[in-house]
N, C-alpha and C. Protein backbone atom coordinates (compact mmCIF):
# COMPACT_ATOMS: atom_id res chain seq x y z
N UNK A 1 -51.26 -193.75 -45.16
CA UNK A 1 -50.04 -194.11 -45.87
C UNK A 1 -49.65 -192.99 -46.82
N UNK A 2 -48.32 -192.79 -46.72
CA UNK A 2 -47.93 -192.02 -47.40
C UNK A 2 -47.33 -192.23 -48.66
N UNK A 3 -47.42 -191.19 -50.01
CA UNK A 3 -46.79 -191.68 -51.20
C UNK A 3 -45.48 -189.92 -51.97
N UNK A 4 -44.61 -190.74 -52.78
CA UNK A 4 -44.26 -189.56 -53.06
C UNK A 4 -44.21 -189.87 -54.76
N UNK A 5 -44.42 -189.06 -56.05
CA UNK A 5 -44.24 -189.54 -57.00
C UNK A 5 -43.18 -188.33 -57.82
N UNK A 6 -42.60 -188.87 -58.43
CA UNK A 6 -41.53 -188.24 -58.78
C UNK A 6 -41.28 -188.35 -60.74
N UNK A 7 -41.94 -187.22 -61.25
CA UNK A 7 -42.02 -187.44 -62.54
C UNK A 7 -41.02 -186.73 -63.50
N UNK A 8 -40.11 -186.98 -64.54
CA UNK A 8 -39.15 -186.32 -65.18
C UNK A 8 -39.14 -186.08 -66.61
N UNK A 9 -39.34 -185.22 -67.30
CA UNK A 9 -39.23 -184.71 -68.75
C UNK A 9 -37.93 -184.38 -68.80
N UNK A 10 -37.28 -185.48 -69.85
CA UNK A 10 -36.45 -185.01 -70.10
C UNK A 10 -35.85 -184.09 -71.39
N UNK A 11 -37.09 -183.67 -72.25
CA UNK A 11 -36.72 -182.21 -72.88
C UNK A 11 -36.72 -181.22 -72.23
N UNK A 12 -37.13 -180.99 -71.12
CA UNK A 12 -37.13 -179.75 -70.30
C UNK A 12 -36.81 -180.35 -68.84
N UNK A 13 -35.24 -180.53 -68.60
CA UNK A 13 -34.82 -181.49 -67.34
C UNK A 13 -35.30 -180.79 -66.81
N UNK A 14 -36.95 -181.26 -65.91
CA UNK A 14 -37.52 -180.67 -65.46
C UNK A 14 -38.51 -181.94 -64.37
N UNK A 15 -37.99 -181.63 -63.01
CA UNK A 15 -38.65 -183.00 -62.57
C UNK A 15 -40.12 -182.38 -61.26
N UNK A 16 -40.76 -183.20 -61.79
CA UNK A 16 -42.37 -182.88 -61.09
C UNK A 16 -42.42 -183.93 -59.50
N UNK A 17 -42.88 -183.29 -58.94
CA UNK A 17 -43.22 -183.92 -57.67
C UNK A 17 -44.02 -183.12 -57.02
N UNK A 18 -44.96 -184.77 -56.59
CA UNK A 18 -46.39 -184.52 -55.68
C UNK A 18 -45.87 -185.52 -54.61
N UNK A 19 -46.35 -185.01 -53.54
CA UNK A 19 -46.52 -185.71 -52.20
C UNK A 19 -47.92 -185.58 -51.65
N UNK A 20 -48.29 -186.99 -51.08
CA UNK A 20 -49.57 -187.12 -50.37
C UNK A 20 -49.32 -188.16 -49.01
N UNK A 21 -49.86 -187.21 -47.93
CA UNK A 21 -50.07 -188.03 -46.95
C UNK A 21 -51.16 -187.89 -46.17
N UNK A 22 -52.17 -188.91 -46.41
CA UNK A 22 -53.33 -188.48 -45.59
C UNK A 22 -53.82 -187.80 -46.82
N UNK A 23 -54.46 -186.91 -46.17
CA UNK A 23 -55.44 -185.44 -46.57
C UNK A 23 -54.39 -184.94 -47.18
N UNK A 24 -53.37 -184.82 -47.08
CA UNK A 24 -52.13 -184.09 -47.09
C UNK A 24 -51.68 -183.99 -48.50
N UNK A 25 -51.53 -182.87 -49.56
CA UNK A 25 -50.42 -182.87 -50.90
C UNK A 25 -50.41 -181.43 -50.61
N UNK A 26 -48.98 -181.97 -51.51
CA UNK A 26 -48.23 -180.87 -51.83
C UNK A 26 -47.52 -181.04 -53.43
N UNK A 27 -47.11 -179.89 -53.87
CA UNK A 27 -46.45 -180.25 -55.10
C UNK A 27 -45.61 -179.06 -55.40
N UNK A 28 -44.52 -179.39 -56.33
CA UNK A 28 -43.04 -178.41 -57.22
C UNK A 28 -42.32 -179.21 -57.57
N UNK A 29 -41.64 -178.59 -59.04
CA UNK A 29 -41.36 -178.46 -59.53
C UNK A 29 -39.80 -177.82 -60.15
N UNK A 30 -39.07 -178.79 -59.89
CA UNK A 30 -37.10 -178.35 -59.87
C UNK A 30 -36.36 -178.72 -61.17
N UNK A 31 -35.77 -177.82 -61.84
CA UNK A 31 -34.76 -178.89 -62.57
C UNK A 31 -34.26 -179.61 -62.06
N UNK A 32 -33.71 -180.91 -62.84
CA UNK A 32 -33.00 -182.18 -62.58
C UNK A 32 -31.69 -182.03 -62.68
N UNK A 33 -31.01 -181.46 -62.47
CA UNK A 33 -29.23 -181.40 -62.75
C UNK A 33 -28.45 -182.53 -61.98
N UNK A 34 -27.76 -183.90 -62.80
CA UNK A 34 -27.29 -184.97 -62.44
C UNK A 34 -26.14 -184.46 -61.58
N UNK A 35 -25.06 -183.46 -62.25
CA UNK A 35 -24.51 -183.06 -61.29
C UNK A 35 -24.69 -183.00 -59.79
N UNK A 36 -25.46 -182.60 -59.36
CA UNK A 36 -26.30 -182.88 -58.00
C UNK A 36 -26.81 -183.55 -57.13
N UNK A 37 -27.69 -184.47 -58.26
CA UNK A 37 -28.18 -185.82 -58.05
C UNK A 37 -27.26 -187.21 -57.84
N UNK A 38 -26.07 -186.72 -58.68
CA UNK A 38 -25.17 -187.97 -58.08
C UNK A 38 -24.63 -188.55 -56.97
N UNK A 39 -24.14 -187.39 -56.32
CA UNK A 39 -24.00 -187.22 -54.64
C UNK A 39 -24.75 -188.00 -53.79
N UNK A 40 -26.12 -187.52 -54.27
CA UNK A 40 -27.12 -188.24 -53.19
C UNK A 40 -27.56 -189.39 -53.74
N UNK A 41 -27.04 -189.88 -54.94
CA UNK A 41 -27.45 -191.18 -55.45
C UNK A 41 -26.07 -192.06 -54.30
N UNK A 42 -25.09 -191.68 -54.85
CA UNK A 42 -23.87 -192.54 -53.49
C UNK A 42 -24.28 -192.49 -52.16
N UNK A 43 -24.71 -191.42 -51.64
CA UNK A 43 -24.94 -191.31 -50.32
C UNK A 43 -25.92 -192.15 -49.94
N UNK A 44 -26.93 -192.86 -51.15
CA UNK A 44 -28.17 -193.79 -50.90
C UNK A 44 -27.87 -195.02 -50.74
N UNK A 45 -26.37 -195.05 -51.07
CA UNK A 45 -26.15 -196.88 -51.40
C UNK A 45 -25.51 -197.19 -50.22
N UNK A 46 -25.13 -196.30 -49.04
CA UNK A 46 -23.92 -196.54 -47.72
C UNK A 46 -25.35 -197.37 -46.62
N UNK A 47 -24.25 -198.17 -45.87
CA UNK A 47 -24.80 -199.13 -44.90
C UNK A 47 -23.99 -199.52 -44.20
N UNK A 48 -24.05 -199.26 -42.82
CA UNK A 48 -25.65 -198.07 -42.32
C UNK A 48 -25.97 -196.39 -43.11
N UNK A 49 -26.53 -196.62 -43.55
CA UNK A 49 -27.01 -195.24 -43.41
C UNK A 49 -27.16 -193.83 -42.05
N UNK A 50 -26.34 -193.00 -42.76
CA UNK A 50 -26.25 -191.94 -41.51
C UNK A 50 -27.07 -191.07 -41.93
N UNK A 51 -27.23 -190.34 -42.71
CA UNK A 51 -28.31 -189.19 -43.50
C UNK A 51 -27.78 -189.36 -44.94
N UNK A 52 -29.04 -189.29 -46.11
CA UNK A 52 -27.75 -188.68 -46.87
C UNK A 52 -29.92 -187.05 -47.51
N UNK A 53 -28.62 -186.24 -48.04
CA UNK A 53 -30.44 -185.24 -48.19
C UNK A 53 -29.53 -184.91 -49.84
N UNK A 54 -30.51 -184.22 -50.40
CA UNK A 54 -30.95 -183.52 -51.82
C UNK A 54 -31.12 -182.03 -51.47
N UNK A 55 -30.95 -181.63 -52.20
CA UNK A 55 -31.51 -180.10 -51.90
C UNK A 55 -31.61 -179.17 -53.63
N UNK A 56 -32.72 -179.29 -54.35
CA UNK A 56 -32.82 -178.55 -55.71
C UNK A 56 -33.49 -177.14 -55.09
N UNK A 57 -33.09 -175.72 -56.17
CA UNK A 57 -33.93 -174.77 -55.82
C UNK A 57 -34.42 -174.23 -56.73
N UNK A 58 -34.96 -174.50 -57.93
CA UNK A 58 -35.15 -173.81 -59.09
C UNK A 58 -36.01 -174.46 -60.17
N UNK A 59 -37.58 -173.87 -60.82
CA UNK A 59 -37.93 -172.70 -59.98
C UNK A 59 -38.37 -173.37 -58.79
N UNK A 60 -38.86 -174.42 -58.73
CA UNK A 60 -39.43 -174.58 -57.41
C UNK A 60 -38.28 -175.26 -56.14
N UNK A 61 -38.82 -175.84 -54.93
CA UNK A 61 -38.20 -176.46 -54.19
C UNK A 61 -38.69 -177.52 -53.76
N UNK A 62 -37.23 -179.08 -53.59
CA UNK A 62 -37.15 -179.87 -53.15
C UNK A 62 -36.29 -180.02 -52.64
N UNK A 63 -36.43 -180.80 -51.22
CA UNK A 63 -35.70 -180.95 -50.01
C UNK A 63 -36.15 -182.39 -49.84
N UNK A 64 -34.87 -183.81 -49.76
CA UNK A 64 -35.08 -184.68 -49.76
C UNK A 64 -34.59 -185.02 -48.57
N UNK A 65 -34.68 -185.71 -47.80
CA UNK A 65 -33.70 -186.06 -46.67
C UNK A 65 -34.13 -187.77 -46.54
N UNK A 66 -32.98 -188.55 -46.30
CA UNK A 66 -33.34 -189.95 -45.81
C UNK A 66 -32.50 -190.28 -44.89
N UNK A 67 -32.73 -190.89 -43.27
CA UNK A 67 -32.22 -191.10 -42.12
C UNK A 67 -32.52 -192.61 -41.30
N UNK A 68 -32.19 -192.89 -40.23
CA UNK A 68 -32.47 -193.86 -39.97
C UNK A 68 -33.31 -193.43 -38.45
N UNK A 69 -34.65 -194.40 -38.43
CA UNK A 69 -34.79 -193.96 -37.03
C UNK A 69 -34.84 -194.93 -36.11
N UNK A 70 -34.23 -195.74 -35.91
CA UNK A 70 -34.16 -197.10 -34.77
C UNK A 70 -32.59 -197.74 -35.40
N UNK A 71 -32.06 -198.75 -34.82
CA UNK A 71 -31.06 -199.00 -34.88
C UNK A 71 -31.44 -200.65 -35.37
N UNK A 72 -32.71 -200.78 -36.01
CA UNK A 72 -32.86 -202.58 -36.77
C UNK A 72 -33.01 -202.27 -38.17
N UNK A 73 -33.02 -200.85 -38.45
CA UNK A 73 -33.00 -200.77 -39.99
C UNK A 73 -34.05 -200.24 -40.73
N UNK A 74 -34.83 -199.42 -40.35
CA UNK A 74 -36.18 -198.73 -40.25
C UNK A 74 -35.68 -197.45 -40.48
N UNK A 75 -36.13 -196.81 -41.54
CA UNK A 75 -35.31 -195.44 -41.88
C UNK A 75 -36.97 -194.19 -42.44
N UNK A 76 -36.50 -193.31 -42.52
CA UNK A 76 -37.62 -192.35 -42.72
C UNK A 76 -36.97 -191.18 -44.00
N UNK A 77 -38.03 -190.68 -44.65
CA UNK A 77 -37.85 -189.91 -46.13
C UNK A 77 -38.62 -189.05 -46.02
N UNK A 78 -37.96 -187.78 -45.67
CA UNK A 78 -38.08 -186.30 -45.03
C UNK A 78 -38.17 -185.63 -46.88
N UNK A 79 -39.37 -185.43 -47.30
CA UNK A 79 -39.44 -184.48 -48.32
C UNK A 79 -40.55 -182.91 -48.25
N UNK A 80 -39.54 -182.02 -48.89
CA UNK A 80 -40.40 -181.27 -48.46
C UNK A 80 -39.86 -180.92 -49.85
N UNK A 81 -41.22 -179.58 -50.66
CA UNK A 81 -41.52 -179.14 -52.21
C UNK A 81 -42.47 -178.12 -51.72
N UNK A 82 -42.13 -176.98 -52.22
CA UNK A 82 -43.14 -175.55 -52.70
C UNK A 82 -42.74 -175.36 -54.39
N UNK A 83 -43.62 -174.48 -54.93
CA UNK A 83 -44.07 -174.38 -55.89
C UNK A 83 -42.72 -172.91 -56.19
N UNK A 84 -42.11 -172.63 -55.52
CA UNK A 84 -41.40 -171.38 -55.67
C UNK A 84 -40.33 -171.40 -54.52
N UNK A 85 -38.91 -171.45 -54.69
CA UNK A 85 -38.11 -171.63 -54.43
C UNK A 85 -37.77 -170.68 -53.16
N UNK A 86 -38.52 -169.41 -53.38
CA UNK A 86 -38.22 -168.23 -52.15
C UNK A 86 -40.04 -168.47 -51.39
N UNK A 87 -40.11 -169.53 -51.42
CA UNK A 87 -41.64 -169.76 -50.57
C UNK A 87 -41.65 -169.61 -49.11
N UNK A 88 -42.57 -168.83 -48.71
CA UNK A 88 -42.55 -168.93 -47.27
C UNK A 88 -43.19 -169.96 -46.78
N UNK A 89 -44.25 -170.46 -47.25
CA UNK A 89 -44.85 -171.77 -47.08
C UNK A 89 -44.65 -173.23 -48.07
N UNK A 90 -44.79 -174.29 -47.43
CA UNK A 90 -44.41 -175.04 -48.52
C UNK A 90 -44.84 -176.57 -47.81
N UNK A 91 -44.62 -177.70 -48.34
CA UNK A 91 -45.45 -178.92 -47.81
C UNK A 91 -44.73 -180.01 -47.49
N UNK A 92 -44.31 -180.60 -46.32
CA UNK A 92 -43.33 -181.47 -45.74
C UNK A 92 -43.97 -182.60 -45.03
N UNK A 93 -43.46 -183.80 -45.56
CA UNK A 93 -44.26 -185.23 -45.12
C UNK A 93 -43.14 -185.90 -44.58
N UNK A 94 -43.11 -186.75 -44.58
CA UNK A 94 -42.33 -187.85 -44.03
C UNK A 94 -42.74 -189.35 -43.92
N UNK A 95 -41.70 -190.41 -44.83
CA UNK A 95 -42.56 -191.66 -44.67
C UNK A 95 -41.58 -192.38 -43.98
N UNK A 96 -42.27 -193.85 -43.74
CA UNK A 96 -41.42 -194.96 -43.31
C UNK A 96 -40.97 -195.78 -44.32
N UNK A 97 -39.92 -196.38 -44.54
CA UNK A 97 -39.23 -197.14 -45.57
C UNK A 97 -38.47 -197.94 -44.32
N UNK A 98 -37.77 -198.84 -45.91
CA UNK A 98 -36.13 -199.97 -45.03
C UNK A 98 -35.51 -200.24 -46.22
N UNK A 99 -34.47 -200.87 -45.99
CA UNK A 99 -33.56 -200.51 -47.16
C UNK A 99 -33.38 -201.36 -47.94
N UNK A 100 -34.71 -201.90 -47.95
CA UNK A 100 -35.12 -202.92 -49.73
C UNK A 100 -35.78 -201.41 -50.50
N UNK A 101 -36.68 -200.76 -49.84
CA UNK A 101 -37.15 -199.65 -50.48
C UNK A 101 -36.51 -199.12 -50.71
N UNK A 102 -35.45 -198.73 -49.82
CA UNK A 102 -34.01 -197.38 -50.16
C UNK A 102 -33.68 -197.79 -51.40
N UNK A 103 -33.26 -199.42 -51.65
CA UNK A 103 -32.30 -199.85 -53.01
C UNK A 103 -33.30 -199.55 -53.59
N UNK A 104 -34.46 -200.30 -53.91
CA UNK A 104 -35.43 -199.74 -55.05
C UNK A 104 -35.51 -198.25 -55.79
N UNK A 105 -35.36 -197.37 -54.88
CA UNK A 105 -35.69 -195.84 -54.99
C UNK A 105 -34.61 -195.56 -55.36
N UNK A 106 -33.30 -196.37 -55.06
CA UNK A 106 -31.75 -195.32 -55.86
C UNK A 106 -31.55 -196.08 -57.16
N UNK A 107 -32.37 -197.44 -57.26
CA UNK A 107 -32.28 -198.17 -58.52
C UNK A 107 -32.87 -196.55 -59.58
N UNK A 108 -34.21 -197.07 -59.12
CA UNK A 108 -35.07 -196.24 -60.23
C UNK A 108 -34.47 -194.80 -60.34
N UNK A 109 -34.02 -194.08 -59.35
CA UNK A 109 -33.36 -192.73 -59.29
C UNK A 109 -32.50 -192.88 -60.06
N UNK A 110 -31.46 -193.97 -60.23
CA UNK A 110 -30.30 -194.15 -61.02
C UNK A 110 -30.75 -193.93 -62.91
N UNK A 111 -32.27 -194.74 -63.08
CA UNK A 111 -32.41 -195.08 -64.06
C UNK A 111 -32.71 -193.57 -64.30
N UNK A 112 -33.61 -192.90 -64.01
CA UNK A 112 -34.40 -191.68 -64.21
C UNK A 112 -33.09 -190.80 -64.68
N UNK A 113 -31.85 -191.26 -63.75
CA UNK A 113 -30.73 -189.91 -63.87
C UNK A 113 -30.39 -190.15 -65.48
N UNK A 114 -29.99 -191.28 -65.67
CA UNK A 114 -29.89 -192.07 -67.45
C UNK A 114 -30.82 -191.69 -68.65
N UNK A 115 -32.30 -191.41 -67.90
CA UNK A 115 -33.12 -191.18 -69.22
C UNK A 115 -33.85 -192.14 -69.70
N UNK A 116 -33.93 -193.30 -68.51
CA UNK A 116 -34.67 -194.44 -68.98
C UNK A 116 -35.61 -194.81 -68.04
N UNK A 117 -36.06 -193.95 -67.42
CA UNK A 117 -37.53 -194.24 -67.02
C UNK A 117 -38.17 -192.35 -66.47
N UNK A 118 -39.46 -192.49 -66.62
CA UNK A 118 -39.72 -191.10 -66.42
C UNK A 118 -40.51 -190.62 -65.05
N UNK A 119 -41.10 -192.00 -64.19
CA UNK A 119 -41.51 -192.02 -63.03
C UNK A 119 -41.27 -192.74 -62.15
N UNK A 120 -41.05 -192.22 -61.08
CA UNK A 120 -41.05 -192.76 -59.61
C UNK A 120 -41.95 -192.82 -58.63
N UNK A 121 -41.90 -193.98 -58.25
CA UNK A 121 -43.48 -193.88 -56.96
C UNK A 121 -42.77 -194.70 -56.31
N UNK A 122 -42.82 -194.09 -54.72
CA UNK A 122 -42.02 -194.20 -53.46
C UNK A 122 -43.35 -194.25 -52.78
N UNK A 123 -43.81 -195.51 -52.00
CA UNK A 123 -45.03 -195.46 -50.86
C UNK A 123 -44.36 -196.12 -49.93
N UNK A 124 -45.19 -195.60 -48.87
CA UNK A 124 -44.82 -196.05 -47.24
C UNK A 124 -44.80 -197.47 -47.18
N UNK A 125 -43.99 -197.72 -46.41
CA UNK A 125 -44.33 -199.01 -45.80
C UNK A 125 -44.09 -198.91 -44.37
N UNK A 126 -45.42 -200.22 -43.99
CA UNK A 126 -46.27 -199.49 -42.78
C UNK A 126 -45.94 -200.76 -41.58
């Protein structure tokens, strides 16, 4: 099972993320710029869902992507994070969700964008 946690200081809009799947982590480190984040906060709330992705580069990298993969409502959360934005290597998981989890994750994303909560934990469901 896979998890993603998503942590934010907001004196230094500066948001932390680790991913583990399996054996599997990875971690970086992006500013948070709402500007940015809003986009893909709307793009989280559409149904059906067609894609909606994130993309921060600075200093590190995150690449969010969320899609659907069957047509009953079963969707998947394509993240990938290196530690350095011009990385040649870097660490890409992918979980299963549905879109009680989706709302959950743009709830708390919403709150995080506000300043009123400082972590996120996104796990698979299996």
């Amino acid at each position: 099972m896979g998890r993603i946690v998503l942590t934010y200081d907001p004196y230094w809009p500066m948001l932390d993320i680790d991913i583990v799947q399996g054996n599997f982590r990875g971690h970086g480190v992006v500013y948070f710029t709402i500007n940015e984040v809003s986009e893909f906060m709307t793009s989280l709330k559409a149904y059906p869902l067609e894609r909606a992705m994130l993309s921060l580069k600075s200093p590190g990298l995150l690449n969010i992507s969320v899609f659907p993969t069957d047509g009953v409502g079963h969707l998947a959360v394509r993240i990938e994070v290196a530690e350095d934005a011009d990385a040649v290597e870097f660490a890409r998981i992918q979980l299963r969700t549905d879109y009680s989890g989706l709302s959950r994750f743009h709830n708390q994303l919403t709150l995080m964008a506000e300043g009123d909560l400082n972590e996120i934990v996104l796990e698979e469901k299996g």
